[in-house]
C-alpha atoms as a PDB file:
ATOM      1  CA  UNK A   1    -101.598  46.356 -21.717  1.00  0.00           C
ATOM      2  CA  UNK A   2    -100.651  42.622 -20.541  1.00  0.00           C
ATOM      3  CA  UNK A   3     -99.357  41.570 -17.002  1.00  0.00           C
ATOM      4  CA  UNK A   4     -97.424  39.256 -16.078  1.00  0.00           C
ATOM      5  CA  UNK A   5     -96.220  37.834 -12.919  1.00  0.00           C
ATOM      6  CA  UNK A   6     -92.411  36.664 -12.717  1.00  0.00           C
ATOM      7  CA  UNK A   7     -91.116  34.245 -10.409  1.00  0.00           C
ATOM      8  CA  UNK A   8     -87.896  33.181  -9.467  1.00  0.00           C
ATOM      9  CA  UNK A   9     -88.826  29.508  -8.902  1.00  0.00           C
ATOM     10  CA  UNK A  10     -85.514  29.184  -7.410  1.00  0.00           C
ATOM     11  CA  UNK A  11     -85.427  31.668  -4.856  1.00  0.00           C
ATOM     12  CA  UNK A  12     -88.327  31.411  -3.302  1.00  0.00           C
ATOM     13  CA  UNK A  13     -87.421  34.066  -0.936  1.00  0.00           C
ATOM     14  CA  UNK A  14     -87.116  36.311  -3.986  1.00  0.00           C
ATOM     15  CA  UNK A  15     -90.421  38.497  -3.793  1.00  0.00           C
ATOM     16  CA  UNK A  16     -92.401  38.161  -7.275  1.00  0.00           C
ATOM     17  CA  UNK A  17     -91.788  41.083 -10.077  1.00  0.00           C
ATOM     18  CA  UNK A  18     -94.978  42.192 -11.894  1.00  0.00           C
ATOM     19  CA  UNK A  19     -94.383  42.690 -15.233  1.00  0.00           C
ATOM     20  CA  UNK A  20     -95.346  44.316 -18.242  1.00  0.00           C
ATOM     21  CA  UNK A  21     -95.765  42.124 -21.356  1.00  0.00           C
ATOM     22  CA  UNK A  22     -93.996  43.610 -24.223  1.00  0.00           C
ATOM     23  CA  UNK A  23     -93.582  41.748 -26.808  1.00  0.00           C
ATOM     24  CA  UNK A  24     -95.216  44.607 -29.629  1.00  0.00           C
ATOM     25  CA  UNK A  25     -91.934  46.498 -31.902  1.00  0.00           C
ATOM     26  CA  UNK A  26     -93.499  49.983 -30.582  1.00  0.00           C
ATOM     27  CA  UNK A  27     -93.518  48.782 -26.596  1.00  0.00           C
ATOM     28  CA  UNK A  28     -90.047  47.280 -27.080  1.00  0.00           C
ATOM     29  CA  UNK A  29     -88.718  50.708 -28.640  1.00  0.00           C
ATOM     30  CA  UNK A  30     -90.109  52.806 -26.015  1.00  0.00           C
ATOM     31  CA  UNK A  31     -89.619  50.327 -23.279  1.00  0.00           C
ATOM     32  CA  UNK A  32     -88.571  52.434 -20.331  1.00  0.00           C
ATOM     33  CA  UNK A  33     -87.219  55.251 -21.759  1.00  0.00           C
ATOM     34  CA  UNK A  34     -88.188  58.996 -20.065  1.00  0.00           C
ATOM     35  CA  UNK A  35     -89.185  57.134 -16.772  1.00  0.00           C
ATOM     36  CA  UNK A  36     -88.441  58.885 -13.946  1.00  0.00           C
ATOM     37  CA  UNK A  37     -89.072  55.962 -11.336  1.00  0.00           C
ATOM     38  CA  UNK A  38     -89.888  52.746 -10.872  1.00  0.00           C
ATOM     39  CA  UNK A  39     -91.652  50.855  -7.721  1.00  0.00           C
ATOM     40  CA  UNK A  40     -89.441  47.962  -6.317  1.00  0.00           C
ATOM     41  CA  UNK A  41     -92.144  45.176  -7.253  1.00  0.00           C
ATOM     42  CA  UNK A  42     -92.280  46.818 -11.089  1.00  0.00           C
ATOM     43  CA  UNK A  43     -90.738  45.870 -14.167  1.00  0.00           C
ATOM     44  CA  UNK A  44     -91.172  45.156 -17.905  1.00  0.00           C
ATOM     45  CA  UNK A  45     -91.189  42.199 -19.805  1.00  0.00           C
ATOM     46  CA  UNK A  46     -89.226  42.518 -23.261  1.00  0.00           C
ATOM     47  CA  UNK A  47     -90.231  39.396 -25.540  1.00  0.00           C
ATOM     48  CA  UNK A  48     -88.364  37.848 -28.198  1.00  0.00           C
ATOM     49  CA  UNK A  49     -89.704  35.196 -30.797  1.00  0.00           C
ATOM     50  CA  UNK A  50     -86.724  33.003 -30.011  1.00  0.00           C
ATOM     51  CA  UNK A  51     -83.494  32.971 -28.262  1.00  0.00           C
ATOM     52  CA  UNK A  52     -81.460  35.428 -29.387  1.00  0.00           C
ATOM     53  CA  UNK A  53     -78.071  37.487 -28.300  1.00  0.00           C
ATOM     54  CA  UNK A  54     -78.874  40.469 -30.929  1.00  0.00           C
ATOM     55  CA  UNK A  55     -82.273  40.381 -30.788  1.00  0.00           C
ATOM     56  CA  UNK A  56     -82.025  40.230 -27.239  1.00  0.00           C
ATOM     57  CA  UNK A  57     -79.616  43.263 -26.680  1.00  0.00           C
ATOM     58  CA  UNK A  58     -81.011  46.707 -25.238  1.00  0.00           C
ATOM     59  CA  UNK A  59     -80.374  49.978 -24.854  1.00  0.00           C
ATOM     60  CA  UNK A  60     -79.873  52.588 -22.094  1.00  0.00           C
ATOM     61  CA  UNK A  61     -79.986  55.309 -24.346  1.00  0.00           C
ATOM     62  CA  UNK A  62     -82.674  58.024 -23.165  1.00  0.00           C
ATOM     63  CA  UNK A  63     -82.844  56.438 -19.702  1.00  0.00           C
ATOM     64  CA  UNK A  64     -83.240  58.556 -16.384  1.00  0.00           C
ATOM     65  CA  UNK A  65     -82.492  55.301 -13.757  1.00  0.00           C
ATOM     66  CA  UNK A  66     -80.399  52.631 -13.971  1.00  0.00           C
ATOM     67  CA  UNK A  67     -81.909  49.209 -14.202  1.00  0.00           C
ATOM     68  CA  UNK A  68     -81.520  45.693 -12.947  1.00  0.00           C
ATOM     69  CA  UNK A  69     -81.272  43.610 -16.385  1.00  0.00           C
ATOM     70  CA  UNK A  70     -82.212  39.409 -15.956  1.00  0.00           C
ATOM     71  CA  UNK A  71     -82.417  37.741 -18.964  1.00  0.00           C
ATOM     72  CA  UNK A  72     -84.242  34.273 -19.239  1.00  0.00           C
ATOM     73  CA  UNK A  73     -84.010  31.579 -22.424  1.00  0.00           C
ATOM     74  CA  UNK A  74     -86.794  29.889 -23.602  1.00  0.00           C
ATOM     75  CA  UNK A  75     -86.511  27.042 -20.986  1.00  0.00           C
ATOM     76  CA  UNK A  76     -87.237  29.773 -17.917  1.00  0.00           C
ATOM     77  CA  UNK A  77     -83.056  29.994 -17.225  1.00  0.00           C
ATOM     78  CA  UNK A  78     -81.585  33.263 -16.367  1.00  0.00           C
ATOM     79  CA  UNK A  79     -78.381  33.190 -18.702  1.00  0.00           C
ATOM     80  CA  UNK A  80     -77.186  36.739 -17.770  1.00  0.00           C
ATOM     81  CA  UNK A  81     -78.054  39.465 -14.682  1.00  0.00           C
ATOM     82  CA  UNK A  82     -76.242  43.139 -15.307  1.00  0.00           C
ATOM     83  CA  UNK A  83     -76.881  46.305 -13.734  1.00  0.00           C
ATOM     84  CA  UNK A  84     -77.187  48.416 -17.281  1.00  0.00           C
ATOM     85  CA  UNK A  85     -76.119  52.005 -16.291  1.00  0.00           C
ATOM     86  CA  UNK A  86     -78.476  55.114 -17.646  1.00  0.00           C
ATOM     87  CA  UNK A  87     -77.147  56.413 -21.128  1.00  0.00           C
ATOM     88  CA  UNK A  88     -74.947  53.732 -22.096  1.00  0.00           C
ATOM     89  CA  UNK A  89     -74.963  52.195 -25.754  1.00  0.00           C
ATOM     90  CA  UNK A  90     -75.697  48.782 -25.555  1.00  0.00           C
ATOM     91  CA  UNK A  91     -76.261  45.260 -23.381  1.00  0.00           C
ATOM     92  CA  UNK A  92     -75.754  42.109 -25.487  1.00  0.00           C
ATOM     93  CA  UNK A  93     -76.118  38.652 -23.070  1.00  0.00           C
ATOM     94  CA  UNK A  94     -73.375  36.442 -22.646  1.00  0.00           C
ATOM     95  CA  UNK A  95     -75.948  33.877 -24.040  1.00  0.00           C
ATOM     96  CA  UNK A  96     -78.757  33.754 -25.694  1.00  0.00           C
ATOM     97  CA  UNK A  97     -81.711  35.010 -24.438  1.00  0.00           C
ATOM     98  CA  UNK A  98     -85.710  35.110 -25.644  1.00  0.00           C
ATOM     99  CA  UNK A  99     -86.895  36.943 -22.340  1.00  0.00           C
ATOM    100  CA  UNK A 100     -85.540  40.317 -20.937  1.00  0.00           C
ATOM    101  CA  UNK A 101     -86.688  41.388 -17.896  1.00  0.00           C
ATOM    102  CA  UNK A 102     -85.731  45.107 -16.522  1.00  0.00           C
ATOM    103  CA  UNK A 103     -86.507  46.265 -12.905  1.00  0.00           C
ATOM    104  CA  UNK A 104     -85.231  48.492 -10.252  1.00  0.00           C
ATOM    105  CA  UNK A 105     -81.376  48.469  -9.248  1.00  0.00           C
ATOM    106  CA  UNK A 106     -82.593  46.980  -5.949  1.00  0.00           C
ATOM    107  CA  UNK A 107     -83.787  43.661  -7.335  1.00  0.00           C
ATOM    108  CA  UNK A 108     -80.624  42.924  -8.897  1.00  0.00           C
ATOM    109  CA  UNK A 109     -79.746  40.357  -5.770  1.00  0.00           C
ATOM    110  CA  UNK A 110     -82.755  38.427  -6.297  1.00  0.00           C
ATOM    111  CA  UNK A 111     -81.494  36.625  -9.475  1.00  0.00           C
ATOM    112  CA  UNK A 112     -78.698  34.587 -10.057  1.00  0.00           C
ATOM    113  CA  UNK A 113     -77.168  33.023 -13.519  1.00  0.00           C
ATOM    114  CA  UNK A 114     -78.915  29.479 -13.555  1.00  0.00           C
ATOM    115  CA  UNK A 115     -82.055  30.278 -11.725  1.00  0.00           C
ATOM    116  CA  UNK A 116     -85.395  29.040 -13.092  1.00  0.00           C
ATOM    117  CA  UNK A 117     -88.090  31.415 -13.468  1.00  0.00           C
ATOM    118  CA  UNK A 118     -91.742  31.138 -14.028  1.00  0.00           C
ATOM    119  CA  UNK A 119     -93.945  33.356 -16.169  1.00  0.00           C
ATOM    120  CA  UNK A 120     -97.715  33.493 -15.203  1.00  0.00           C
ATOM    121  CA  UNK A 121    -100.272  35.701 -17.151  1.00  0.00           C
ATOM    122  CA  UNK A 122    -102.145  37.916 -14.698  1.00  0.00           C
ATOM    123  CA  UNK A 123    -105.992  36.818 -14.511  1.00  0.00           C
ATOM    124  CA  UNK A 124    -108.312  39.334 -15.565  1.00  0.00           C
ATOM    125  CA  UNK A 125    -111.178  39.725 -13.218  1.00  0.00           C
END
């Protein structure tokens, strides 16, 4: 399982969010479905092959918490931040989007439409 680190280059006030790299059909699918928590510094990492408003829709269905939704284009913009409520059918982006990133409720604040965000792999070592 990849890590990633994401950074709201912005908002440098903004503590960091470390991710899970998902870019695999079966990761995507399960995503974060049946969790029953999530630490404030966690999230996941949904990856697209391009920008995308289908491909980068999701789903609440099967979900426990409500998340904090950012979702990034291919440049490192955030084109869209929505708290997506447990249980509900589907998120579509007002734009396109190639990067989704979903986190606890809290972080929500912490990114803004417009912000520039950096994605760093995590060094093994």
């Amino acid at each position: 399982m990849r890590r990633v680190i994401v950074t709201n280059k912005t908002r440098l006030s903004a503590s960091v969010v470390n991710a899970i790299y998902c870019d695999s059909f079966l990761c995507q699918l399960r995503g974060l479905m049946f969790r029953r928590s999530l630490d404030l510094q966690e999230g996941l990492l949904l990856v697209q092959k391009g920008d995308s408003k289908i491909e980068a829709a999701i789903h609440m269905l099967f979900m426990w918490i409500n998340l904090a939704v950012v979702w990034i284009d291919t440049a490192g913009q955030v084109v869209d931040v929505r708290l997506a409520r447990r249980w509900r059918p589907i998120y579509i982006p007002r734009s396109p989007a190639r990067y989704i990133l979903e986190m606890h409720t809290d972080r929500i604040g912490d990114f803004e439409i417009g912000d520039r965000i950096e994605i760093s792999r995590i060094q093994a070592g």
